[in-house]
Protein backbone atom coordinates (compact mmCIF):
# COMPACT_ATOMS: atom_id res chain seq x y z
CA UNK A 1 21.57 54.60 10.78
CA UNK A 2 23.19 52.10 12.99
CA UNK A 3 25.28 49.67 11.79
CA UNK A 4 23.73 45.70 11.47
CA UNK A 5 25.41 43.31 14.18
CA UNK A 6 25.82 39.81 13.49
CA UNK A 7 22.75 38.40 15.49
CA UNK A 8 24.61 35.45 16.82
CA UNK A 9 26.84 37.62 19.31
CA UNK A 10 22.85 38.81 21.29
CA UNK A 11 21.38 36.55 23.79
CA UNK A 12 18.34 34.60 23.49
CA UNK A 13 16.59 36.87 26.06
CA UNK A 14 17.74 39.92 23.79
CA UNK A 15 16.78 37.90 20.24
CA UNK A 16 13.82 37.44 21.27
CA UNK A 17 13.23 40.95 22.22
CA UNK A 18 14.30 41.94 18.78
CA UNK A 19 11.88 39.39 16.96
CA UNK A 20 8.82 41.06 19.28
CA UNK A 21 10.09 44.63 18.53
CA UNK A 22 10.48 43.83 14.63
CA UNK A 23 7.38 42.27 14.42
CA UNK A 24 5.76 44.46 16.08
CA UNK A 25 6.89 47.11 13.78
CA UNK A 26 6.41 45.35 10.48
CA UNK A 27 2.37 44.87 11.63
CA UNK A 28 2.38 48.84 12.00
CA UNK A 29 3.21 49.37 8.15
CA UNK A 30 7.15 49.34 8.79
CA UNK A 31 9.13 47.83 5.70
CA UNK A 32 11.52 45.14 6.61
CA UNK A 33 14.54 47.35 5.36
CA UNK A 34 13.52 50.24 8.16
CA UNK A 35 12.64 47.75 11.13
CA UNK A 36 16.03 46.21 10.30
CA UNK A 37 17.50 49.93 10.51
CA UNK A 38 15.92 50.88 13.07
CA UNK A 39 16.83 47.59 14.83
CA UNK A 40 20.23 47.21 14.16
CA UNK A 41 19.42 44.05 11.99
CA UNK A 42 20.40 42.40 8.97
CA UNK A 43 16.92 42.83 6.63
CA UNK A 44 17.28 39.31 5.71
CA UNK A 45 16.78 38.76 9.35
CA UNK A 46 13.80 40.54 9.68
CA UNK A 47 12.25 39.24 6.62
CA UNK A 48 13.47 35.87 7.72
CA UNK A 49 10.68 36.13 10.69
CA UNK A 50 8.09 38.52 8.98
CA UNK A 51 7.55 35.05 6.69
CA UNK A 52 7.82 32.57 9.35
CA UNK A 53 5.10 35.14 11.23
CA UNK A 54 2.65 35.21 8.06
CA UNK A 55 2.65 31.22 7.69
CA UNK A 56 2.43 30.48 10.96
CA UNK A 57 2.14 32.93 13.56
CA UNK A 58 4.25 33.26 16.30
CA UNK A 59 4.78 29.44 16.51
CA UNK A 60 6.60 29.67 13.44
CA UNK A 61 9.40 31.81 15.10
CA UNK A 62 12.46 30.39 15.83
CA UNK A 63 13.07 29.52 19.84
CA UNK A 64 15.98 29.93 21.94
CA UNK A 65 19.12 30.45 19.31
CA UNK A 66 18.59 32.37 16.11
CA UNK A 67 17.94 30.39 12.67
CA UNK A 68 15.73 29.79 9.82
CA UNK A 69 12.57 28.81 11.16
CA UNK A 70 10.94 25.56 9.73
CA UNK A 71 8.79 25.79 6.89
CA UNK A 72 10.62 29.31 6.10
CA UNK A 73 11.41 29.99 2.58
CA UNK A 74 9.34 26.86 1.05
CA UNK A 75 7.33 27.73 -2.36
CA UNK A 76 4.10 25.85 -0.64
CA UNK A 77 2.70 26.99 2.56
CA UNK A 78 1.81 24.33 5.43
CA UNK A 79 -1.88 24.23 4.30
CA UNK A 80 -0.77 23.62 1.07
CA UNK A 81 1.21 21.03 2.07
CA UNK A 82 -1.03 19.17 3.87
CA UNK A 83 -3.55 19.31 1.40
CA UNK A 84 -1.26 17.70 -0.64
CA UNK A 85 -0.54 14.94 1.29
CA UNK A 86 -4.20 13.78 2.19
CA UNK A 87 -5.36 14.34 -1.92
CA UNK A 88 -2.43 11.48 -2.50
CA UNK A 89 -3.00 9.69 0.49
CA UNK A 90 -6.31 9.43 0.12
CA UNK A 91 -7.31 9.23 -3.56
CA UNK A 92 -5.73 7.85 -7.25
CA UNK A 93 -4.61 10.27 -9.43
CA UNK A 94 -7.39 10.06 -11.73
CA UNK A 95 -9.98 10.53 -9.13
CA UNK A 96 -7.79 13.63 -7.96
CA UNK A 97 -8.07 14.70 -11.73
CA UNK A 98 -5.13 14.05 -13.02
CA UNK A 99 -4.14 12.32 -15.91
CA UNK A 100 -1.63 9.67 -14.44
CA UNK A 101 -1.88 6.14 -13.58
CA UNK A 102 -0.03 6.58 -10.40
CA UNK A 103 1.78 8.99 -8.03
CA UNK A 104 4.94 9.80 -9.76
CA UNK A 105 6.30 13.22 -9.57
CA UNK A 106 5.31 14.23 -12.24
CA UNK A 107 2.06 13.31 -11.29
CA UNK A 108 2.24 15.50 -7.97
CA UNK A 109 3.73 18.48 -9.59
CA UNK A 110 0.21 18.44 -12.07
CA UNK A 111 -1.26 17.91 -8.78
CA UNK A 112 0.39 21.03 -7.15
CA UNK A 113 -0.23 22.85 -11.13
CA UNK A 114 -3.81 22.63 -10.40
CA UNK A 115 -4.74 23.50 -7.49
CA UNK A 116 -2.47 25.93 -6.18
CA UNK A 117 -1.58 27.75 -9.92
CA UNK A 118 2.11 26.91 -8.81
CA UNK A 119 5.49 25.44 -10.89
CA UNK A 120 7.36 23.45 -8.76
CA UNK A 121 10.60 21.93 -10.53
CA UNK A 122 10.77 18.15 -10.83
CA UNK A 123 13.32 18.24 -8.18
CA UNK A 124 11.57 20.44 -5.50
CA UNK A 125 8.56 17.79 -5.95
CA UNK A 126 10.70 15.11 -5.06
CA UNK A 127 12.15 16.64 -2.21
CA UNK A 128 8.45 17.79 -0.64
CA UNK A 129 7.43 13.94 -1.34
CA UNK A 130 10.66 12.50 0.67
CA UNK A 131 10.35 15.67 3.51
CA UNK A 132 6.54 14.17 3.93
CA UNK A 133 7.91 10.73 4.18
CA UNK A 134 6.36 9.49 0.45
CA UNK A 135 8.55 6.38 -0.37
CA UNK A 136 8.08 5.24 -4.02
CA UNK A 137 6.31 1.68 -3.36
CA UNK A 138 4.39 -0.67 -5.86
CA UNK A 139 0.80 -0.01 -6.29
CA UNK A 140 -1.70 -2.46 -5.27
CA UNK A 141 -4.17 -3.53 -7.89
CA UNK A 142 -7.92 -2.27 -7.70
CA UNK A 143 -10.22 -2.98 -10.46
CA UNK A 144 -12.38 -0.16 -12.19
CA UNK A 145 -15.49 -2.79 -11.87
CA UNK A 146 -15.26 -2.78 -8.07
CA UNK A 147 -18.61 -1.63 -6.17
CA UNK A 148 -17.57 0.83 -3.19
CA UNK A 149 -21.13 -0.34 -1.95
CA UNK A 150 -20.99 -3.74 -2.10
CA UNK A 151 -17.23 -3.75 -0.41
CA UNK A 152 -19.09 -1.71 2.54
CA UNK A 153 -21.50 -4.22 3.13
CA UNK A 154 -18.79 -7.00 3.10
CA UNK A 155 -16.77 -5.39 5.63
CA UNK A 156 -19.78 -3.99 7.50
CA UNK A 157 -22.28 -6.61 7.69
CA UNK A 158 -21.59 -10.19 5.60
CA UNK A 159 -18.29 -11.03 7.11
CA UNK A 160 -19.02 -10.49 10.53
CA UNK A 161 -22.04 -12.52 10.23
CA UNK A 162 -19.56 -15.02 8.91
CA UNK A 163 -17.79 -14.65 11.61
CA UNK A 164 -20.42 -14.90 14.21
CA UNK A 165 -21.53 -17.87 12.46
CA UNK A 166 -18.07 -19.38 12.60
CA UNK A 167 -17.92 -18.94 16.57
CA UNK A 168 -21.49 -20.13 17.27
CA UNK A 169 -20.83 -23.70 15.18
CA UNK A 170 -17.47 -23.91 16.09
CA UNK A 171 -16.96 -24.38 12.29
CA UNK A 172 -12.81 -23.37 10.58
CA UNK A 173 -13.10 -19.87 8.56
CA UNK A 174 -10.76 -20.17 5.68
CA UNK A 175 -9.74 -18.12 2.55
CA UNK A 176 -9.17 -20.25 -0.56
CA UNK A 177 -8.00 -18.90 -3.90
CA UNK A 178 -6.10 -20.61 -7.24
CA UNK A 179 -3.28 -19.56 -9.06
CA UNK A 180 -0.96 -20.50 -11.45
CA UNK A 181 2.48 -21.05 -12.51
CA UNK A 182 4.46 -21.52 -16.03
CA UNK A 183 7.91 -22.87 -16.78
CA UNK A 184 8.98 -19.74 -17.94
CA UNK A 185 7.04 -17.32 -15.35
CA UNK A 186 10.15 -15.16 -14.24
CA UNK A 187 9.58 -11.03 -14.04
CA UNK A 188 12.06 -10.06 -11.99
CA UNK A 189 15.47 -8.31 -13.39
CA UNK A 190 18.64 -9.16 -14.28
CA UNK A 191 22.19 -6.82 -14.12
CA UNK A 192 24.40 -6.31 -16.77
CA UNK A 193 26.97 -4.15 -18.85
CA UNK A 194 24.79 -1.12 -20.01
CA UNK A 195 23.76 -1.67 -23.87
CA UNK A 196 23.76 -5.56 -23.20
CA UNK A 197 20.22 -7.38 -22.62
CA UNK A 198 20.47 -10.31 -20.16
CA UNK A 199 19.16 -13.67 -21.42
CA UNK A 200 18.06 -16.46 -19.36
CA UNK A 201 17.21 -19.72 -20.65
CA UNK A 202 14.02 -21.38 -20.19
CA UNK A 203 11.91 -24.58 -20.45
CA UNK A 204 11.42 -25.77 -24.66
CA UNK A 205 7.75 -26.39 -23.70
CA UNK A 206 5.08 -24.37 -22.92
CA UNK A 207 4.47 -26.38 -19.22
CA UNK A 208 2.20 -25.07 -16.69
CA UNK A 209 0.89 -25.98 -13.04
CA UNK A 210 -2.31 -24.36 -10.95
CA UNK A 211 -2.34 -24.52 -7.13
CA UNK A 212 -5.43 -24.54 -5.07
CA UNK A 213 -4.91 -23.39 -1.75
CA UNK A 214 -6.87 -22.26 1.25
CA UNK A 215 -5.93 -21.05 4.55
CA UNK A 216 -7.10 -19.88 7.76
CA UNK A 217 -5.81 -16.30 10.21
CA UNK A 218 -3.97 -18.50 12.76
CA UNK A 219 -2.08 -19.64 9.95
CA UNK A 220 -2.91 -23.50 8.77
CA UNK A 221 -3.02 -24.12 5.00
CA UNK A 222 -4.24 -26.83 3.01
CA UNK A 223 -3.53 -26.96 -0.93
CA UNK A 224 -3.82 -29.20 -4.19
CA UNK A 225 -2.00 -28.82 -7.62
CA UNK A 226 -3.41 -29.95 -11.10
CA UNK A 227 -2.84 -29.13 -14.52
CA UNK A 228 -5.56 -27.80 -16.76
CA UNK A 229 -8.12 -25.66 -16.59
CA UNK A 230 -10.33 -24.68 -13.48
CA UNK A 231 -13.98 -26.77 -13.74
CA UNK A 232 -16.74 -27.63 -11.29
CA UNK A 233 -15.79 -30.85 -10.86
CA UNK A 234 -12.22 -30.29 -10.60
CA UNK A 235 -12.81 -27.54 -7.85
CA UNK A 236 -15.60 -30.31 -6.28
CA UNK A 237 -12.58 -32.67 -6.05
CA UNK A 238 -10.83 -29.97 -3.97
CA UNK A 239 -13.61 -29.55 -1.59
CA UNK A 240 -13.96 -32.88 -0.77
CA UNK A 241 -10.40 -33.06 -0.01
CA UNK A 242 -10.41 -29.91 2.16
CA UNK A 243 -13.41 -31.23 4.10
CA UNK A 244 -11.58 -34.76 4.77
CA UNK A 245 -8.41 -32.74 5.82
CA UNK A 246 -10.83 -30.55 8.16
CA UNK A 247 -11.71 -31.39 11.43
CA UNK A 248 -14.38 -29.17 11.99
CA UNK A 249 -17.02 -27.84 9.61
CA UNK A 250 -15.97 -25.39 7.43
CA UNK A 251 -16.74 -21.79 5.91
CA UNK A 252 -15.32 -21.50 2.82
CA UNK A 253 -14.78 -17.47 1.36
CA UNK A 254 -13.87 -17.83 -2.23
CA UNK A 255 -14.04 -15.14 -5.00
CA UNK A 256 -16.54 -15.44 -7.99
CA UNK A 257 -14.72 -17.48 -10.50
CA UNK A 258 -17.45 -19.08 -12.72
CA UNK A 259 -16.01 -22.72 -11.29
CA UNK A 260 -16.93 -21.84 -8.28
CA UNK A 261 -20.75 -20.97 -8.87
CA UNK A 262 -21.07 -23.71 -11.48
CA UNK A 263 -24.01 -25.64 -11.04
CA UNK A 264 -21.78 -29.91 -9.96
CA UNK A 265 -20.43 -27.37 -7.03
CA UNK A 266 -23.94 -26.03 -5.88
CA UNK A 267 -25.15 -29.57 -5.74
CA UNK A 268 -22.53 -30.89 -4.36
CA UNK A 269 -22.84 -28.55 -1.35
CA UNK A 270 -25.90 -29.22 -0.45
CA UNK A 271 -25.55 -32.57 -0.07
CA UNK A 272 -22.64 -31.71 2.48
CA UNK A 273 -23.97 -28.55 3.77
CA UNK A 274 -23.56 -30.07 7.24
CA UNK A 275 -19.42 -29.90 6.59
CA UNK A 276 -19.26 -27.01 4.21
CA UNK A 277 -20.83 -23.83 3.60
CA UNK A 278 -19.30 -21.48 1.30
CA UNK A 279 -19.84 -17.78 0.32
CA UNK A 280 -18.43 -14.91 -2.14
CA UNK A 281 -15.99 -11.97 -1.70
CA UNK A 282 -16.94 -8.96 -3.48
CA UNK A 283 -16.84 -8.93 -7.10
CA UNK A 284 -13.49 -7.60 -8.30
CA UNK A 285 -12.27 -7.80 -4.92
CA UNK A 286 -9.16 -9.74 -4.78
CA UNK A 287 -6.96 -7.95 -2.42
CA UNK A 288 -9.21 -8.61 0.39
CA UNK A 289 -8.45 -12.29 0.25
CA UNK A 290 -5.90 -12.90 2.07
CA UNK A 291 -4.43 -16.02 0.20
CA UNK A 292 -3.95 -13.47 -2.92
CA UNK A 293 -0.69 -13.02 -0.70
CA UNK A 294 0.11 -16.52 -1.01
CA UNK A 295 -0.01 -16.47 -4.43
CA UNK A 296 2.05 -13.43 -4.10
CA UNK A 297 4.55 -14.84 -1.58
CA UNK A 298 4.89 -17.96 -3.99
CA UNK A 299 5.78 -16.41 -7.37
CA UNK A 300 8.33 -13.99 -5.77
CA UNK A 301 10.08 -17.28 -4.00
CA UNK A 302 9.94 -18.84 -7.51
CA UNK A 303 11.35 -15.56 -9.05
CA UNK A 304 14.33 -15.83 -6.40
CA UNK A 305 15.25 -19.58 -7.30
CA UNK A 306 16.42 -20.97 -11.06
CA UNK A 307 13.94 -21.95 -13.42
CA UNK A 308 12.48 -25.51 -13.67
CA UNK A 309 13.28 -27.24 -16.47
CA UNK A 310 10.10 -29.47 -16.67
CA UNK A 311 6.38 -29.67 -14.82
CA UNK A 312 7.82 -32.31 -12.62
CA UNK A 313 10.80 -30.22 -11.92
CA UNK A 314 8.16 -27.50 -11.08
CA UNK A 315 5.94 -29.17 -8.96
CA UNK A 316 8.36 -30.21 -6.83
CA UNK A 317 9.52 -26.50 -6.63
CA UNK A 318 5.88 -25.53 -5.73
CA UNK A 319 5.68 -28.46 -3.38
CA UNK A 320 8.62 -27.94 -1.47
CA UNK A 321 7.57 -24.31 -0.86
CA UNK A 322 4.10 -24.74 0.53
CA UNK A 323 5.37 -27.73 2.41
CA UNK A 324 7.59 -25.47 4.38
CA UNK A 325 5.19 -23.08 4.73
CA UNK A 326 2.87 -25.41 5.85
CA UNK A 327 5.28 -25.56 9.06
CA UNK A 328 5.44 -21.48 9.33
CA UNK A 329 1.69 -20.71 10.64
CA UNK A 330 3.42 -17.32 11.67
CA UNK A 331 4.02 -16.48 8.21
CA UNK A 332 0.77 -17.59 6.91
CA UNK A 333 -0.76 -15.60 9.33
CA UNK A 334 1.23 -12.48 8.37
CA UNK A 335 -1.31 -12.80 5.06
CA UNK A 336 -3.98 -11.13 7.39
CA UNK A 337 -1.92 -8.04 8.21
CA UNK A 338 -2.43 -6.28 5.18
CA UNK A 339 -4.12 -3.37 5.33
CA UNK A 340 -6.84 -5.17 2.95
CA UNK A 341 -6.96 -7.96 4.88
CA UNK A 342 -6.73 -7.14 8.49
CA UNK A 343 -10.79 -7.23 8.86
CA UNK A 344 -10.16 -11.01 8.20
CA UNK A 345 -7.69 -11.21 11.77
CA UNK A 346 -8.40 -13.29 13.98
């Protein structure tokens, strides 16, 4: 029995040789021990590329220098893998059937229990998510109540009629949404010594503001602020201050708030019909409006900045911020990159 050589002192005309001659000799019922005998070759060696050769054929031999192939010595095989990644990609936990509310990795290694009858340790999960280039990132929000269907049809059929519409009367396509803001809205997080809960101090009342704000894909805005709650009227009052602010006609795409549909705002639009028209998102549909991001964009400034100490304090806050942004149409625009949104581009 000749003695094993350190691979690394043959040539990469002669290691290749060796891979042809030791696969060739495992496919005729050889075991890896006697092709590495017979070879001259470390067994490890041989059942180095006998695995790389199963998973992936000859591609999944090593080229030019000597060296664990990729994939080699994984507990999941490529299929596997990419399996994987399209059932997480592509669909929510619970739809994949598991019991989770997102993607953690615990989630994935019920995922990979499952289907493949495998137990991969918490640790090997995480290192398969970051080797397929899965970042942890926030979740966007998607109600239960939304109609695939009716999305389809949005995206498919009523929104590029919108759009042709918009072109043929020369008439401004905006976005509009509300939101609102309270004295002490702050969620983000705050260091400190271990064992000792941060405090922050906030307003002594209970103060809030709304903002009403539309906007349009090459990035012009146009907003109001009130206090109270949301009415017909109220949101009337806003339309009749977009359309003086407008120079064109304009298409309006709001989502379904009852305001909106209430029965002052119907009326009230057809007696302007020749300056405004205005038509629904999908039901349970936010994300595809793209001022949702404004709202977003807004409440994470807010977050960044101390807290007002009074409604005056924070409507000048509020103001100040869409008043710059007002005089950023880049930004605004940026709102229509989403993924969700990017049907609304201009």
């Amino acid at each position: 029995m000749p003695e094993a050589i350190d691979s690394r002192s043959y040539s990469d005309e002669t290691m290749a040789v060796l891979r042809r001659l030791a696969i060739n000799a495992r496919l005729k019922g050889y075991s890896n021990q006697q092709a590495a005998d017979v070879l001259g070759l470390r067994p490890e060696t041989v059942t180095r590329w006998w695995s790389a050769y199963q998973q992936r054929g000859e591609e999944g031999l090593p080229q030019g220098r000597s060296g664990r192939p990729v994939g080699v010595g994984r507990i999941l095989s490529p299929q596997q893998e990419q399996q994987l990644q399209e059932q997480i990609a592509g669909q929510t936990p619970e739809e994949a059937g598991v019991a989770a509310a997102a993607w953690t990795r615990r989630a994935v290694q019920e995922l990979v229990r499952q289907r493949f009858a495998i137990e991969l340790p918490i640790r090997t999960v995480g290192l398969y998510l970051a080797r397929w280039n899965f970042t942890p990132q926030r979740p966007g929000r998607k109600s239960r109540k939304q109609d695939a269907d009716e999305v389809e049809d949005w995206l498919a059929e009523e929104f590029p009629a919108i759009q042709q519409q918009s072109a043929r009367e020369q008439a401004g396509l905006q976005f509009a949404d509300e939101t609102g803001v309270a004295l002490d809205d702050y969620r983000g997080r705050s260091y400190a010594p271990c064992g000792q809960t941060p405090t922050r101090n906030v307003a002594g009342d209970r103060g809030r503001l709304n903002v009403f704000s539309s906007l349009t894909a090459d990035g012009e805005i146009f907003y109001l602020l009130y206090s109270g709650n949301l009415t017909g009227r109220r949101f009337v009052g806003f339309l009749r201050s977009l359309v003086e602010f407008a120079q064109n006609k304009v298409l309006l795409v709001v989502d379904r708030h009852p305001a909106h549909d209430a029965q002052v705002v119907q009326e009230w639009l057809a007696e302007h019909a020749d300056e405004i028209e205005m038509f629904f998102l999908p039901r349970y549909s936010p994300e595809l409006n793209p001022d949702e991001y404004l709202n977003n964009d807004l409440k994470q400034t807010l977050a960044q900045g101390p807290l007002a100490g009074n409604v005056s304090q924070l409507r000048e806050t509020i103001g100040k911020f869409l008043d710059r942004l007002s005089e950023l149409p880049e930004r605004v625009a940026s709102y229509f990159h989403h993924p969700q949104t990017e049907y609304a581009e201009v």
